[in-house]
Protein backbone atom coordinates (compact mmCIF):
# COMPACT_ATOMS: atom_id res chain seq x y z
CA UNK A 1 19.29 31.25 -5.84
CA UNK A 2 20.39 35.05 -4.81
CA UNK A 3 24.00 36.09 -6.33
CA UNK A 4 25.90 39.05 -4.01
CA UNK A 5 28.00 40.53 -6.18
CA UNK A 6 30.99 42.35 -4.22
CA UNK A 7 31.49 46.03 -5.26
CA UNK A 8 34.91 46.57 -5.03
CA UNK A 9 36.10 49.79 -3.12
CA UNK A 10 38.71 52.40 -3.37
CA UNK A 11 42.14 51.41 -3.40
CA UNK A 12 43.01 55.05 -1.49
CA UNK A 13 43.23 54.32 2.64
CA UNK A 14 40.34 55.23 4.43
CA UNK A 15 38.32 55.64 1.25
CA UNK A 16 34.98 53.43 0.93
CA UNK A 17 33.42 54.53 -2.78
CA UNK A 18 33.17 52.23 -5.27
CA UNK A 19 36.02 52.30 -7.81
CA UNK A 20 35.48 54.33 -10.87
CA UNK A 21 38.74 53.51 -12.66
CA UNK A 22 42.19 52.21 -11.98
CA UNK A 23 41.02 51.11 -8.68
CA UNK A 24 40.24 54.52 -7.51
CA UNK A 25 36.87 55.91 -7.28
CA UNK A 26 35.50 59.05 -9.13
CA UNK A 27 36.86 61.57 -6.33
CA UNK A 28 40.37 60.16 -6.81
CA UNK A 29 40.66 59.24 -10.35
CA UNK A 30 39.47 62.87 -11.31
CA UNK A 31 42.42 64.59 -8.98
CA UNK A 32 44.88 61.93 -10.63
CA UNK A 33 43.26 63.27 -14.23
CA UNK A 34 43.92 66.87 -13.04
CA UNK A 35 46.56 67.23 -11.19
CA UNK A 36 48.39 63.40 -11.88
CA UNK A 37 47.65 62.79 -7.60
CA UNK A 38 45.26 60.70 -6.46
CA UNK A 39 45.54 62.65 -3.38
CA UNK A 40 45.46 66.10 -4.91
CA UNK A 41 43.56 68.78 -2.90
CA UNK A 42 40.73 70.68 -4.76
CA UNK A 43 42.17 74.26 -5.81
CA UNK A 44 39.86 76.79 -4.90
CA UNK A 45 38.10 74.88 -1.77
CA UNK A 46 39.61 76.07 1.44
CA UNK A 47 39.60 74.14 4.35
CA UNK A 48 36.96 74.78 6.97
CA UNK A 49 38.30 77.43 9.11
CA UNK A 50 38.46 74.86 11.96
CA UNK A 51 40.62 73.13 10.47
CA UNK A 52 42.56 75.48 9.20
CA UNK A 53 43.30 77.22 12.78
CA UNK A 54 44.40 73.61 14.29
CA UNK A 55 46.63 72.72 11.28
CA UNK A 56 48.01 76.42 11.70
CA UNK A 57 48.57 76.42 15.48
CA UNK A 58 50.22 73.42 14.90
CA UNK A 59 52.40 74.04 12.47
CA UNK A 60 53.57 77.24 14.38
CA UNK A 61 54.10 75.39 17.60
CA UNK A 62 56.33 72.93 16.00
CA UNK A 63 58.18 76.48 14.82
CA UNK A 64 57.60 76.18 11.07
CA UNK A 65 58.28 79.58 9.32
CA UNK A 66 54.93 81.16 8.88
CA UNK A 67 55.66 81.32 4.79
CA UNK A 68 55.96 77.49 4.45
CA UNK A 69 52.82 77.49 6.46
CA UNK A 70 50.90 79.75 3.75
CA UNK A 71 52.56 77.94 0.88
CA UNK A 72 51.31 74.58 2.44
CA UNK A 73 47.76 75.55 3.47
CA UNK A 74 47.21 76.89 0.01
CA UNK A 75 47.69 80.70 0.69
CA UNK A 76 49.42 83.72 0.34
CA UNK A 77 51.16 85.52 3.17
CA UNK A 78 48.36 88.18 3.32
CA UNK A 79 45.87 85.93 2.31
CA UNK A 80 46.12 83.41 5.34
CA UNK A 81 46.05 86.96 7.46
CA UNK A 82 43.08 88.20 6.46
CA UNK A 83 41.57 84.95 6.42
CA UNK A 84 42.02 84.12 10.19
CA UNK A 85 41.40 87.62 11.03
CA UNK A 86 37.88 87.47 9.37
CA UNK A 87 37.53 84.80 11.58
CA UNK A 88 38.61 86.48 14.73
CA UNK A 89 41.99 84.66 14.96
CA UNK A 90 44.11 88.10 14.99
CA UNK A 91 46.58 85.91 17.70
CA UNK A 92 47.56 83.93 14.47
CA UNK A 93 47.05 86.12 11.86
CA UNK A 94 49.48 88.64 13.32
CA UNK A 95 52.22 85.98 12.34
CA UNK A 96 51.28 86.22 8.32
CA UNK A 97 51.49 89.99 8.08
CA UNK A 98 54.69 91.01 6.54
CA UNK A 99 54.67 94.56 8.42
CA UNK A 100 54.27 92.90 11.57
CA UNK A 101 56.50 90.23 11.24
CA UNK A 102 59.13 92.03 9.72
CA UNK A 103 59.14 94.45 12.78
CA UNK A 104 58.95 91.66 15.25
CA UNK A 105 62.36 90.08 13.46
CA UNK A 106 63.90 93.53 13.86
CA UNK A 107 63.87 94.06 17.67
């Protein structure tokens, strides 16, 4: 006789790890130890720049002042600039630089 024991998943949506503790695997239950979220995002681990530039372009098409943008994406003003100018986005980083921006509001 063969016994199939269940492993019991995630509790997180869209997660399929086994559980570590409190019904959250070791991913989950280590951002809830951290930062008390589950759903905490890793400090220090920016997104892939991909992501980044749809999350951005998205965020300014739905008019979203460009410092809530930085706050929320994890960065500083100039930080998100030189970021997606690095990675030849000067289009979008033109609306994180404080000299620019600042001359843009004035006209």
């Amino acid at each position: 006789m063969t016994t199939t024991t269940r492993t019991a998943t995630c509790t997180i949506e869209g997660c399929t790890r086994p559980v570590d503790a409190r019904g959250w695997c070791k991913s989950h239950y280590g951002g809830w130890r951290r930062h008390g979220d589950p759903l905490a995002v890793e400090v220090g681990k920016p997104a892939p720049i991909g992501d980044l530039v749809e999350n951005v372009e998205f965020l300014l098409s739905v008019r979203e002042h460009p410092e809530n943008i930085a706050r929320r994406q994890g960065y500083t003003m100039a930080a998100l600039a030189r970021r997606l100018a690095r990675h030849g986005r000067a289009d979008l980083s033109a609306h994180f630089d404080r000299d620019r921006s600042e001359t843009r509001r004035a006209r």
